[in-house]
N, C-alpha and C. Protein backbone atom coordinates (compact mmCIF):
# COMPACT_ATOMS: atom_id res chain seq x y z
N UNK A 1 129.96 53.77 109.42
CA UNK A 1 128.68 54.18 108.85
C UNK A 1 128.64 55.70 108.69
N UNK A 2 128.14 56.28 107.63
CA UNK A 2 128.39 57.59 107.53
C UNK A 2 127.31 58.53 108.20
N UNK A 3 127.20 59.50 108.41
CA UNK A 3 125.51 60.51 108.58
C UNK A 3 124.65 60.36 108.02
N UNK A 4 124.88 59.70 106.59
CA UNK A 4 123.48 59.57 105.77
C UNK A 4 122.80 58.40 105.81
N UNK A 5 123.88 57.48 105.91
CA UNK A 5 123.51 55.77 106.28
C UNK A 5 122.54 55.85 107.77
N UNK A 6 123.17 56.09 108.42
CA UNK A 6 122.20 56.55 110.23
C UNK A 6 121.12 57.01 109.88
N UNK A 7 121.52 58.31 109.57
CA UNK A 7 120.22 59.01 109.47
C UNK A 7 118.23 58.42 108.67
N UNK A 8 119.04 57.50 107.22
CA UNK A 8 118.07 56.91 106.68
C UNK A 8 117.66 55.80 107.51
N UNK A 9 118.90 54.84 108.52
CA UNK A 9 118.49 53.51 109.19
C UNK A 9 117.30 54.14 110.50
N UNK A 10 117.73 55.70 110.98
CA UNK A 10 116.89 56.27 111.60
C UNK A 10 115.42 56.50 111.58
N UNK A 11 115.13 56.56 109.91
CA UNK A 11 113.90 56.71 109.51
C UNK A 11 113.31 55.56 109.89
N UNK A 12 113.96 54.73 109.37
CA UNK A 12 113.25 53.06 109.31
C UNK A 12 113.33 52.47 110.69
N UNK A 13 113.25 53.30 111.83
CA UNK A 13 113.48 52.60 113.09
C UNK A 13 112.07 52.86 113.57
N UNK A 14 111.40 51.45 114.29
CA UNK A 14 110.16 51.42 114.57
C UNK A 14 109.88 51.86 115.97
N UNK A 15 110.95 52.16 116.60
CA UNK A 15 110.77 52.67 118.00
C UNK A 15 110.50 53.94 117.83
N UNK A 16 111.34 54.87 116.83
CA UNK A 16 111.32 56.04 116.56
C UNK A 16 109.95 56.86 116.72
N UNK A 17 109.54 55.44 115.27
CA UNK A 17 108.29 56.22 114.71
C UNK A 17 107.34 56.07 114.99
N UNK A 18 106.98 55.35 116.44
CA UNK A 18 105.89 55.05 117.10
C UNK A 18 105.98 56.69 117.98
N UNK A 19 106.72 56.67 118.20
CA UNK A 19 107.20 58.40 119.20
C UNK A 19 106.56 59.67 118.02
N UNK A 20 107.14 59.39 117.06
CA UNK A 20 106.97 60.54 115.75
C UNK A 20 105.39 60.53 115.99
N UNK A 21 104.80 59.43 115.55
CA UNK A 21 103.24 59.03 115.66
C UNK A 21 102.69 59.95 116.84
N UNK A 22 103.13 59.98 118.00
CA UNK A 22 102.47 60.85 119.23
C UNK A 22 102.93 62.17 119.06
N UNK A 23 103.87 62.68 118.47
CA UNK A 23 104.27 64.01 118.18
C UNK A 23 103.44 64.33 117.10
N UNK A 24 103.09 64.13 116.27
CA UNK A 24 101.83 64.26 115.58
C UNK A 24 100.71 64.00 115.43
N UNK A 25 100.20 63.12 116.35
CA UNK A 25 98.79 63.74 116.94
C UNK A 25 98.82 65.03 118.06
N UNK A 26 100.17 64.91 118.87
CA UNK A 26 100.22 66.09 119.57
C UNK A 26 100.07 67.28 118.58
N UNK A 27 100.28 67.05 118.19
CA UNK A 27 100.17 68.59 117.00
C UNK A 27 98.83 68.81 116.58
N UNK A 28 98.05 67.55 116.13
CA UNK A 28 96.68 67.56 115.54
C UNK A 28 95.69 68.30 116.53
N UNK A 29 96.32 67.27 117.97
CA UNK A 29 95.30 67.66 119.20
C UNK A 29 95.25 68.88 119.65
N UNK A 30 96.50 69.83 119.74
CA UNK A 30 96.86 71.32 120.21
C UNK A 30 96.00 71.79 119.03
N UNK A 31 96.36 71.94 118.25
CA UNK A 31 95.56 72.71 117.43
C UNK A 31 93.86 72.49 117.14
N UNK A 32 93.53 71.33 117.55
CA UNK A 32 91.98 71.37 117.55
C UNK A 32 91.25 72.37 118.86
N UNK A 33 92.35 71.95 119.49
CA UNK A 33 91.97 72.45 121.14
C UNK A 33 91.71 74.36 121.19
N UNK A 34 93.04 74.58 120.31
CA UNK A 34 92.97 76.26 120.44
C UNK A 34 92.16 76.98 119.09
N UNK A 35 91.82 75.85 118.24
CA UNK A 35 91.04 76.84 117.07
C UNK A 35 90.08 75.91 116.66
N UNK A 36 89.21 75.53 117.66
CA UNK A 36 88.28 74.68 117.63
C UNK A 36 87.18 75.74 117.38
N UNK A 37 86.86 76.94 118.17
CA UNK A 37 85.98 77.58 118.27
C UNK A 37 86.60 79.25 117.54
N UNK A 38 87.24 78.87 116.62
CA UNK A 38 88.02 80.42 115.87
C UNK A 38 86.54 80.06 114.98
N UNK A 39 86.35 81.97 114.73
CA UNK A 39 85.35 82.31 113.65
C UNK A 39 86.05 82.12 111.96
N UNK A 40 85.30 81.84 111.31
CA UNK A 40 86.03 82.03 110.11
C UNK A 40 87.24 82.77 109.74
N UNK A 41 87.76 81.72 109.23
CA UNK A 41 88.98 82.20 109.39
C UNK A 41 89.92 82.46 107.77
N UNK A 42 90.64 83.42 107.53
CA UNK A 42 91.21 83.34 106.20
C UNK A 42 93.18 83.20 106.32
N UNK A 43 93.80 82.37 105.77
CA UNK A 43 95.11 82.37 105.87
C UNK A 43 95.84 83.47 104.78
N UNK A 44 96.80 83.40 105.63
CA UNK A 44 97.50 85.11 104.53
C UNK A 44 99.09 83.96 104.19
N UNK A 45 99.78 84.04 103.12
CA UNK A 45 100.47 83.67 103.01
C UNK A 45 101.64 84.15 102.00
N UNK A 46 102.92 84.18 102.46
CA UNK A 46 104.04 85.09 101.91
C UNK A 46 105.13 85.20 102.52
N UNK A 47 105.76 85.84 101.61
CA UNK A 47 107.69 85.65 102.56
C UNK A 47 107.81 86.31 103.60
N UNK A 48 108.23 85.43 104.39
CA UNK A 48 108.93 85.88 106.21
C UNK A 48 109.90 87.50 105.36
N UNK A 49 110.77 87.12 103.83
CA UNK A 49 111.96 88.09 104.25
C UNK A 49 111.58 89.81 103.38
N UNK A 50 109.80 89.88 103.57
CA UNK A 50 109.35 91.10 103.01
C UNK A 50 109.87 92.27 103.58
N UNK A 51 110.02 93.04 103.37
CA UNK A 51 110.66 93.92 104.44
C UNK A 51 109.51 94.75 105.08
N UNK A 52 109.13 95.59 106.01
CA UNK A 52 107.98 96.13 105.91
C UNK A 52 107.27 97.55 105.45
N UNK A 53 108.62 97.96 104.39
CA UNK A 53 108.87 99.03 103.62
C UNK A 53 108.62 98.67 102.73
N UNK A 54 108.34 97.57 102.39
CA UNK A 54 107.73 97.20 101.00
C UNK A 54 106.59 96.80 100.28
N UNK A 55 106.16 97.16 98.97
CA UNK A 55 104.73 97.15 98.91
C UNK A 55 103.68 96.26 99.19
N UNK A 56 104.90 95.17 99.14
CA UNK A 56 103.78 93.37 99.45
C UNK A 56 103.15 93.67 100.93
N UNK A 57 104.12 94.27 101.64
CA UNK A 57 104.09 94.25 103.34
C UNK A 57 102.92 95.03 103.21
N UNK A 58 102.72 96.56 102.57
CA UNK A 58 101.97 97.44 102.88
C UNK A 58 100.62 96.58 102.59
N UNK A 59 100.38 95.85 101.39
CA UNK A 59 99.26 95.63 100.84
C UNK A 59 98.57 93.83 102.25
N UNK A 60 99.72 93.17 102.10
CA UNK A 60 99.27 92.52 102.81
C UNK A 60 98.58 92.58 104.69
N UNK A 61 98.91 93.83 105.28
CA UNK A 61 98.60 94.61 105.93
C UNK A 61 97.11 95.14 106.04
N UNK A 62 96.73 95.67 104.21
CA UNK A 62 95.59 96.22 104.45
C UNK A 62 94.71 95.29 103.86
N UNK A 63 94.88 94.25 103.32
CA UNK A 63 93.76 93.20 102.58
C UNK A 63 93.45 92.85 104.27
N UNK A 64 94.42 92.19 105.22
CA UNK A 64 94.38 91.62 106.55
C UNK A 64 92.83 92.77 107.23
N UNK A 65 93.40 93.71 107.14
CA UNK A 65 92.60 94.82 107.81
C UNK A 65 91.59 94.58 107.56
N UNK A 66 91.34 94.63 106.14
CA UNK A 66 89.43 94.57 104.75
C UNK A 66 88.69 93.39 105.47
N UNK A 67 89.99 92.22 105.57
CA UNK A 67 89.24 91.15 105.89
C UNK A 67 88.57 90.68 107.06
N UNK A 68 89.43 91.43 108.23
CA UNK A 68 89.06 91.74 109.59
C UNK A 68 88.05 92.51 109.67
N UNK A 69 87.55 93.50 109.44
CA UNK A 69 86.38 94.11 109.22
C UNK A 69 85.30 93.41 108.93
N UNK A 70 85.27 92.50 108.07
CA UNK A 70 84.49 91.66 107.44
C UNK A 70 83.97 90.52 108.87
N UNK A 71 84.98 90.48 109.63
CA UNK A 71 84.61 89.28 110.42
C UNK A 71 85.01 87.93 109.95
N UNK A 72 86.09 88.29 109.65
CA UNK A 72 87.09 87.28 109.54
C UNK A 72 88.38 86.97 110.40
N UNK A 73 88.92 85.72 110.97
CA UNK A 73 90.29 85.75 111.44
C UNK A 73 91.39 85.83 110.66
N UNK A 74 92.25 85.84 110.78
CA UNK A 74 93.48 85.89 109.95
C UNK A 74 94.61 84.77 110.54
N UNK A 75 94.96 84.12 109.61
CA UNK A 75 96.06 83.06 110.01
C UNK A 75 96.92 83.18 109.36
N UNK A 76 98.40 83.39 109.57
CA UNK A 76 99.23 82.76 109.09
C UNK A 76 100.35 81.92 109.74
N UNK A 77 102.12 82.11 109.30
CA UNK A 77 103.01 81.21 109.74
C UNK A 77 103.30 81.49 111.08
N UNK A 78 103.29 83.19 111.51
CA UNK A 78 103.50 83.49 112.51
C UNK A 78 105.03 84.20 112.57
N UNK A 79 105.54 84.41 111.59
CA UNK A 79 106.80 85.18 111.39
C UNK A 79 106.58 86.33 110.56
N UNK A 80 108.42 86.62 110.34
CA UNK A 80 108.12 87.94 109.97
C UNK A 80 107.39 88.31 108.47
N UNK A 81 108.00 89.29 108.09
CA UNK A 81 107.60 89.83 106.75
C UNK A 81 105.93 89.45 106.27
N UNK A 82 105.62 89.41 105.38
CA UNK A 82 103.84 88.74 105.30
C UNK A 82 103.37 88.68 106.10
N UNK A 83 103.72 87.70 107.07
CA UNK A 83 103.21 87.12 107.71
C UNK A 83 102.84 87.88 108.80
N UNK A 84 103.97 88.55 109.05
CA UNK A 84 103.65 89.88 110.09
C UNK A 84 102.91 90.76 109.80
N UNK A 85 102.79 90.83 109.13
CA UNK A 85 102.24 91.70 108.11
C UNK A 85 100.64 91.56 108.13
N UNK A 86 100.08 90.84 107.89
CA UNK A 86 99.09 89.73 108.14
C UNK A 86 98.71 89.79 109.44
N UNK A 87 99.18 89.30 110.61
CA UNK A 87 99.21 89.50 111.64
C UNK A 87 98.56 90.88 112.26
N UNK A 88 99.49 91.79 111.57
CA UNK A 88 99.26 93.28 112.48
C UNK A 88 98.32 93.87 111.86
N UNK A 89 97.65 93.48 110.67
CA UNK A 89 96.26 94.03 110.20
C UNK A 89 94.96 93.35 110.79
N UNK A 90 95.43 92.22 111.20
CA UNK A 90 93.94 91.55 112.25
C UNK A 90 93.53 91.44 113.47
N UNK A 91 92.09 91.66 113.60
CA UNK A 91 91.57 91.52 114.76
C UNK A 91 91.84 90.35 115.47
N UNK A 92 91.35 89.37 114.80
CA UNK A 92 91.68 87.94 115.50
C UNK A 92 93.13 87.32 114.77
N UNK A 93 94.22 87.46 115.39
CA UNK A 93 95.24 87.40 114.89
C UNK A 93 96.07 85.64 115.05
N UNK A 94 96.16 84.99 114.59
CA UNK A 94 96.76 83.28 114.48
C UNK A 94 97.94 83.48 114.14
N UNK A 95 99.30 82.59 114.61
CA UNK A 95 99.96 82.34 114.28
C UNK A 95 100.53 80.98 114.17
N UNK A 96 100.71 80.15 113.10
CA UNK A 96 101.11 78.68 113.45
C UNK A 96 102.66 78.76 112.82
N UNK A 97 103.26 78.57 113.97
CA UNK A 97 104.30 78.70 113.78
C UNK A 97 105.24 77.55 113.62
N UNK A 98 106.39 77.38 113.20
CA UNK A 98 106.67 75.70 113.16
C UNK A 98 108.50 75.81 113.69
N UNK A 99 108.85 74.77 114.55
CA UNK A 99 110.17 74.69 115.18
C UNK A 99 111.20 74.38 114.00
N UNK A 100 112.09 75.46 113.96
CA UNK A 100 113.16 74.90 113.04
C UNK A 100 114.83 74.99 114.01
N UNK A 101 115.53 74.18 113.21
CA UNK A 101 117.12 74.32 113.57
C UNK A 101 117.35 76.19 114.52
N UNK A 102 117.13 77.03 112.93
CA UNK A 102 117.30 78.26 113.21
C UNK A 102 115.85 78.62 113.79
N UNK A 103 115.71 79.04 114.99
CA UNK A 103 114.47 79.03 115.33
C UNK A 103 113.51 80.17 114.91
N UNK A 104 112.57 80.04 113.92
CA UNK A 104 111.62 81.12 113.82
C UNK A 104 111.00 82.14 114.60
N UNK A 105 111.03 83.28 114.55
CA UNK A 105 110.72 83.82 115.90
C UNK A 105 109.06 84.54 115.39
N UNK A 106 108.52 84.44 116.84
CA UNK A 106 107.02 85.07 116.29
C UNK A 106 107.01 86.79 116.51
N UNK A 107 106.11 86.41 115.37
CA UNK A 107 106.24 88.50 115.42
C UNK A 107 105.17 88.55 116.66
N UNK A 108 105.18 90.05 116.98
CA UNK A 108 104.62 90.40 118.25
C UNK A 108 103.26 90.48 117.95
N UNK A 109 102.82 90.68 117.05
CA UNK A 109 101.59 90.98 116.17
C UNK A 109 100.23 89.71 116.12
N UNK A 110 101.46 88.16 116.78
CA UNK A 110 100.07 87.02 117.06
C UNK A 110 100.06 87.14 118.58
N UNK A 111 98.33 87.21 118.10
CA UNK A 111 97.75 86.84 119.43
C UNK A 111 97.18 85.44 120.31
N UNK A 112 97.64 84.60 119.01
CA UNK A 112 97.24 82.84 119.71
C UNK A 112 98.07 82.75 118.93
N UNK A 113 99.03 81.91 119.63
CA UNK A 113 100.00 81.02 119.00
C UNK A 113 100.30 79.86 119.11
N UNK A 114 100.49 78.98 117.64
CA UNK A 114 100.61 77.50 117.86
C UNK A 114 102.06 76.95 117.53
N UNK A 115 102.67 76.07 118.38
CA UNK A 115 103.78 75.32 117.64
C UNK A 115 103.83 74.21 116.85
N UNK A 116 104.26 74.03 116.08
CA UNK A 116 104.25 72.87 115.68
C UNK A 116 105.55 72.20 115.06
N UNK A 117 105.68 70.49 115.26
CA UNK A 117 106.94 69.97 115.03
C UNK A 117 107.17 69.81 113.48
N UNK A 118 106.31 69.78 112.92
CA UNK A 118 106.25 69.22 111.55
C UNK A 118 105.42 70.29 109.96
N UNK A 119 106.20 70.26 109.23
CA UNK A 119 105.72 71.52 108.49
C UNK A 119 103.90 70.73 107.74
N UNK A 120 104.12 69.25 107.62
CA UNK A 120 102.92 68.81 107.36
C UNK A 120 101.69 68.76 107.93
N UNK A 121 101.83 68.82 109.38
CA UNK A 121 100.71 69.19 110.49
C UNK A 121 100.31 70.44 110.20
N UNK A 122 101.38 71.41 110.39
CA UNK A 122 100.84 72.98 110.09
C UNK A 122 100.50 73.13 109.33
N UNK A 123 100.59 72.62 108.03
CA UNK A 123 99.98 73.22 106.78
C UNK A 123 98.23 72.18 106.56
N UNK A 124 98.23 71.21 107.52
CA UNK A 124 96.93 70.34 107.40
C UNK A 124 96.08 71.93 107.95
N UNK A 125 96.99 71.95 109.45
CA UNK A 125 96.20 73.14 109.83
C UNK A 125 95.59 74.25 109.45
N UNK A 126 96.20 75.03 108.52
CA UNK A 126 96.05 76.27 107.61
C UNK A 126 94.95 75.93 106.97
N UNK A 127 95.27 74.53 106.57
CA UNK A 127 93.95 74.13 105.30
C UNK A 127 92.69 73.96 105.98
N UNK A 128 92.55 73.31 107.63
CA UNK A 128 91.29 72.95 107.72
C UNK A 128 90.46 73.87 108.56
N UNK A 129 91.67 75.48 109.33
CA UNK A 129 90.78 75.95 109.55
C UNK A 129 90.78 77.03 108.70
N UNK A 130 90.52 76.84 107.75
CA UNK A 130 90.45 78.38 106.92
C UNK A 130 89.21 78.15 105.91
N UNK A 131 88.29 79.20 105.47
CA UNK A 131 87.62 79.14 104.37
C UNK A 131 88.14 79.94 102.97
N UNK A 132 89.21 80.29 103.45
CA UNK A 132 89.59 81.35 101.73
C UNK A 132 91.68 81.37 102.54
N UNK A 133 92.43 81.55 101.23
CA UNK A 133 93.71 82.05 100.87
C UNK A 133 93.99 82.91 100.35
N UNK A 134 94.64 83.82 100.84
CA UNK A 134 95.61 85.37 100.30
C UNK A 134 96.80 84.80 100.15
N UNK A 135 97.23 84.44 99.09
CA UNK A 135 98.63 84.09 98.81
C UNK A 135 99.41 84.81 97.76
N UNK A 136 100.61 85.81 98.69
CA UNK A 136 101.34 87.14 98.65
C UNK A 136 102.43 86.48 97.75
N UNK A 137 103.16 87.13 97.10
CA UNK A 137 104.44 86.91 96.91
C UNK A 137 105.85 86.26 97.81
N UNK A 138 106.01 85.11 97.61
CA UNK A 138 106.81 84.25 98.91
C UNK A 138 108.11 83.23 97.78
N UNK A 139 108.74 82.24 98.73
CA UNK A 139 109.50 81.24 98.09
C UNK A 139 108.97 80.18 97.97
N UNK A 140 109.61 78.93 98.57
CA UNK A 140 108.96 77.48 98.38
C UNK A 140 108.15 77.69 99.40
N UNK A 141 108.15 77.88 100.61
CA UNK A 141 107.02 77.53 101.41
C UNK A 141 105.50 77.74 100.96
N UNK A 142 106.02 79.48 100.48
CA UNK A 142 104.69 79.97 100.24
C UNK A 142 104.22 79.24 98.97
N UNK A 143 104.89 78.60 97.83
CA UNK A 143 104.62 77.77 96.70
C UNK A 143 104.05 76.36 97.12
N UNK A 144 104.56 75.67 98.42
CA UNK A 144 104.29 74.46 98.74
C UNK A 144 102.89 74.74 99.01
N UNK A 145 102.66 75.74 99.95
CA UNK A 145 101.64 76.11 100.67
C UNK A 145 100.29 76.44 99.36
N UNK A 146 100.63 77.40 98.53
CA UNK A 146 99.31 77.49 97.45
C UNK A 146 99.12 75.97 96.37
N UNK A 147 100.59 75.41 96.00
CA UNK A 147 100.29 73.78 95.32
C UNK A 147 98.96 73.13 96.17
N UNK A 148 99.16 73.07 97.45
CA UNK A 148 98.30 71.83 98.23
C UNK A 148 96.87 72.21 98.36
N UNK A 149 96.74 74.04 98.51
CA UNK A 149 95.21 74.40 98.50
C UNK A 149 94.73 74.05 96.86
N UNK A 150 95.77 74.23 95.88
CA UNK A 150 95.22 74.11 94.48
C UNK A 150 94.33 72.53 94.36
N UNK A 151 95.48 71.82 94.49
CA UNK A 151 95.23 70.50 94.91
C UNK A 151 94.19 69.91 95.15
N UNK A 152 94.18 70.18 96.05
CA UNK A 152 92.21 69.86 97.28
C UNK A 152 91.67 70.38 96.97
N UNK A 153 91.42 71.83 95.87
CA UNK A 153 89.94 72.10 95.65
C UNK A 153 89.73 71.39 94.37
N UNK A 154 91.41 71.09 93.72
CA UNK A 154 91.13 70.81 92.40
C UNK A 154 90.01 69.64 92.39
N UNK A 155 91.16 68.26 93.53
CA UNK A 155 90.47 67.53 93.14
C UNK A 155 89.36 67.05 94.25
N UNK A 156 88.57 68.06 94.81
CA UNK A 156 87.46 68.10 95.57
C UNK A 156 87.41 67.69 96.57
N UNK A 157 88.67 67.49 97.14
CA UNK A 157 88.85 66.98 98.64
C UNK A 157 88.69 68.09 99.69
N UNK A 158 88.44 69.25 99.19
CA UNK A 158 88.22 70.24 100.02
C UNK A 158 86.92 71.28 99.41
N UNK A 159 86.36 72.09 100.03
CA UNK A 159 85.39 73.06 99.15
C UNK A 159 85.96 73.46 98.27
N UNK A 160 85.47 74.58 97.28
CA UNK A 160 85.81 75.14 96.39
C UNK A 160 86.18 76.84 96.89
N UNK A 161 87.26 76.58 98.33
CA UNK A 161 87.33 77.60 98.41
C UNK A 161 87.76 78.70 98.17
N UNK A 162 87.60 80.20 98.15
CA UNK A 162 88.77 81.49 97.38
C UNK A 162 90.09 81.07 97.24
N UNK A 163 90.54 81.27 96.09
CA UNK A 163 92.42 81.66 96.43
C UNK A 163 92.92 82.74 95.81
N UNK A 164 93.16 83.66 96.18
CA UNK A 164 93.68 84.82 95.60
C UNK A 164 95.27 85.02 95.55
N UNK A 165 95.85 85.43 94.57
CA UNK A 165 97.23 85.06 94.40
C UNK A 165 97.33 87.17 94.17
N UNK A 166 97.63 87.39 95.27
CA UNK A 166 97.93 88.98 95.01
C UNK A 166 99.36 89.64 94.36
N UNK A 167 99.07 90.05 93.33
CA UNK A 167 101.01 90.58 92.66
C UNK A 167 100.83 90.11 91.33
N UNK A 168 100.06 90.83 90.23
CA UNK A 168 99.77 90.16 88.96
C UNK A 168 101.39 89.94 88.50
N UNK A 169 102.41 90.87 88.33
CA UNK A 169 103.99 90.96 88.12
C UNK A 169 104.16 89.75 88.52
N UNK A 170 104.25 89.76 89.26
CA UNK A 170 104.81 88.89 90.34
C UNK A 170 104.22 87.13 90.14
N UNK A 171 103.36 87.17 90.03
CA UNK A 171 102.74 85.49 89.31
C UNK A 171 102.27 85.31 87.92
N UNK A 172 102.59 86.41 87.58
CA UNK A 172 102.30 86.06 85.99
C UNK A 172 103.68 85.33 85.07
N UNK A 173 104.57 84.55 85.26
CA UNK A 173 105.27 83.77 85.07
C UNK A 173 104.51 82.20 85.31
N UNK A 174 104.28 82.22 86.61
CA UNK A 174 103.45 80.88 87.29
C UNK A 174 102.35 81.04 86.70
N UNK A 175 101.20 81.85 86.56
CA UNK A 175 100.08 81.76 85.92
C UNK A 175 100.66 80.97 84.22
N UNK A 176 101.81 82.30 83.81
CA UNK A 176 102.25 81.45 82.02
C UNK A 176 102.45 79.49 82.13
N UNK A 177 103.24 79.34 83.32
CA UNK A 177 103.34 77.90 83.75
C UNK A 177 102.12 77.15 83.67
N UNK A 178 101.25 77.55 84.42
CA UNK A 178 99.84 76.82 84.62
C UNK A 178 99.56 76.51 82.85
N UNK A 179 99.17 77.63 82.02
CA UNK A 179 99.09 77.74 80.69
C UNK A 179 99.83 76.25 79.74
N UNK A 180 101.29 76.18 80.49
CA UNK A 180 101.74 75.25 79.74
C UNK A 180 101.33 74.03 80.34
N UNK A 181 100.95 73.69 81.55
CA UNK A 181 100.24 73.01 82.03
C UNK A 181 98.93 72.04 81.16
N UNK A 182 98.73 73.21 80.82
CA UNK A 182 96.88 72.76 80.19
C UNK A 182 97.16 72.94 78.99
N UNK A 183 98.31 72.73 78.20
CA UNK A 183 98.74 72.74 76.91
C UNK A 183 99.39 71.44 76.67
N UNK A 184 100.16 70.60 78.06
CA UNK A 184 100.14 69.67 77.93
C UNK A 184 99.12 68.64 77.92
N UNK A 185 97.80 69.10 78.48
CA UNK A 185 96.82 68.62 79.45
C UNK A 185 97.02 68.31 80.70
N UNK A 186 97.73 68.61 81.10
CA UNK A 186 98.09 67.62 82.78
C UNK A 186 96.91 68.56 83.66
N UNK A 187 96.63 69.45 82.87
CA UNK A 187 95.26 70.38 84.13
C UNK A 187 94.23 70.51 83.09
N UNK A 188 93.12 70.88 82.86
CA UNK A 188 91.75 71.24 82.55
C UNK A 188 92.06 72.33 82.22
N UNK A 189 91.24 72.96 81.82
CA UNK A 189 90.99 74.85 81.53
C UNK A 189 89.91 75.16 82.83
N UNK A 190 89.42 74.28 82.90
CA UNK A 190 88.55 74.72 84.45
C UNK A 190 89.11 74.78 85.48
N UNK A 191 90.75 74.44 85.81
CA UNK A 191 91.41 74.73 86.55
C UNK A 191 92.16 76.14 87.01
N UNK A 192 91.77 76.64 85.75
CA UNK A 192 92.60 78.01 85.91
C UNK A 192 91.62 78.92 86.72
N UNK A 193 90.14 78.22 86.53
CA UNK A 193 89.06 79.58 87.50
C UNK A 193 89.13 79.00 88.90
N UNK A 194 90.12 78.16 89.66
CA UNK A 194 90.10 77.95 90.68
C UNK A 194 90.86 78.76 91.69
N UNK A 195 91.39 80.02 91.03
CA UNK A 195 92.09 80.90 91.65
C UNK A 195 91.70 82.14 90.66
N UNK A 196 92.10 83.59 91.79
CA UNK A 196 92.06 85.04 91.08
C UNK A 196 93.41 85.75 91.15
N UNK A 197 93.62 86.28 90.10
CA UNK A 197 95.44 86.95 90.06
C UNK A 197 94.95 88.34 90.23
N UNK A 198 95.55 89.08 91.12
CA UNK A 198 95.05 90.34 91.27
C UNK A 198 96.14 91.69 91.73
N UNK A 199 95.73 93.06 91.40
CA UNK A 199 96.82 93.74 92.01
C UNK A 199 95.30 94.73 93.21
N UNK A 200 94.68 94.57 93.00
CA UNK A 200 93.36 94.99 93.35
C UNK A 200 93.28 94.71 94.95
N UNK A 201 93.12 95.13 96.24
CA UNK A 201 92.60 94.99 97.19
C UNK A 201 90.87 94.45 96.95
N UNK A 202 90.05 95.35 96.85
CA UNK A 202 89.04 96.05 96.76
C UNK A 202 88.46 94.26 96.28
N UNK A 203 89.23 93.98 95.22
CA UNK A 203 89.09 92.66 94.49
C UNK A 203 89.00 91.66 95.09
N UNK A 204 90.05 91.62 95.69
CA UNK A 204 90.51 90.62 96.85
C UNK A 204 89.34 90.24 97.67
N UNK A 205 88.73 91.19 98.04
CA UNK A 205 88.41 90.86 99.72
C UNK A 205 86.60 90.78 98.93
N UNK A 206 86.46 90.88 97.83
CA UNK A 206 85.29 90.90 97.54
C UNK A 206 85.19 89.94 96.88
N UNK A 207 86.80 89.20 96.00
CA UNK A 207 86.17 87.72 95.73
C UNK A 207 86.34 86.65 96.98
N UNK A 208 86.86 86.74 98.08
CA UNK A 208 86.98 86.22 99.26
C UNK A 208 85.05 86.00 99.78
N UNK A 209 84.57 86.98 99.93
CA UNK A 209 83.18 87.22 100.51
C UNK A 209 82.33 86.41 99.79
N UNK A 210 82.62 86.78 98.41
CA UNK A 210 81.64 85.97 97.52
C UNK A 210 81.53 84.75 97.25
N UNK A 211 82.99 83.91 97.61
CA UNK A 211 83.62 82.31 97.47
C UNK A 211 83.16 81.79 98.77
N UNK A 212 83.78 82.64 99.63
CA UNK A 212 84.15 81.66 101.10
C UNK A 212 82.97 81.33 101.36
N UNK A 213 82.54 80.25 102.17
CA UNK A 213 81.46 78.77 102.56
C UNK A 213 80.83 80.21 103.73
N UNK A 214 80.11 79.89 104.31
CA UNK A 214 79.06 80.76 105.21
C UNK A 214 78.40 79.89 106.25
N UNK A 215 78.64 78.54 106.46
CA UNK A 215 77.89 77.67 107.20
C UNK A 215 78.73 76.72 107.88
N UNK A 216 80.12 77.43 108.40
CA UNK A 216 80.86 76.36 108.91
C UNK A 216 82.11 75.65 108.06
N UNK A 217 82.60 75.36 108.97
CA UNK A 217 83.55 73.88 108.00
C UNK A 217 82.86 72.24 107.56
């Protein structure tokens, strides 16, 4: 039998996935437990491999800061680049961090930190305690991560909360995408005001204030 044959008969094993099942409520439950009582909270999201000489780092740094001021928390993955980044501009600083092969390491910069086994738990997480998204320039994660908020506000499974996509350069390819999107129809034109493309701080944190919910989750 080869590695791939196992590995798939692995999936389909019911002993397994009764275990998997408690490793993910363990995940659900830790995280209700430690950000049950977090104040509003905003997720920052972007590449671990920013350097912190670089402008994404600088900017994501000081939107973190704007937003902290405001009385906001800040969440993100809990690693480097962005995320650190993110991190070291907030008062109330989150990190959800997630176990890999190569193990992610947390920047020094979170001050509550969560683990988690599964990248789908963490990202439920991001979504349910947050009222607004800063989503920086990143790879797939950070792409997986803005698809699923698009998603849920699109299709109303979640508020209609901020998403700010900071780096006009930088997403104006994906914005042209969206375009062909709604040229096929597969999206609305009312889809495109469900996010702001910005190079603007100032912007940022003022369409954040003006979107984000005020009464809770």
């Amino acid at each position: 039998m080869s590695d791939l044959e196992k590995e798939f008969l692995d999936n389909k094993n019911r002993e397994k996935d009764i275990w998997r099942m408690f490793k993910i409520l363990s995940d659900f439950t830790d995280a209700n437990e430690d950000l049950c009582s977090l104040p509003q909270a905003i997720s920052i999201f972007g590449s671990a491999r920013t350097d912190k000489n670089h402008k994404h780092y600088q900017d994501a740094y000081k939107i973190s800061k704007r937003l902290s001021k405001e009385g906001y928390a800040i969440i993100t993955g809990g690693g480097g680049g962005i995320m650190e980044a993110g991190n070291k501009g907030a008062k109330i600083s989150v990190g959800l961090n997630i176990k890999l092969p190569a193990e992610q390491k947390i920047n020094k910069f979170v001050k509550l930190s969560l683990q988690f086994r599964y990248f789908f738990t963490r990202k439920v997480t991001f979504l349910k305690y947050s009222v607004g998204f800063v989503v920086m320039p990143g790879g797939f994660g950070t792409l997986d991560e803005l698809s699923e908020a698009l998603c849920l506000v699109q299709t109303k499974r979640m508020g209609a909360f901020p998403i700010v996509l900071f780096g006009k350069d930088f997403f104006k390819p994906l914005e042209a995408f969206f375009q062909t999107m709604l040229e096929h129809n597969y999206i609305s034109k009312k889809d495109l005001s469900l996010y702001l493309i910005t190079d603007d701080i100032d912007e940022a944190v003022e369409y954040i204030k003006k979107n984000s919910i005020t009464n809770g989750h």
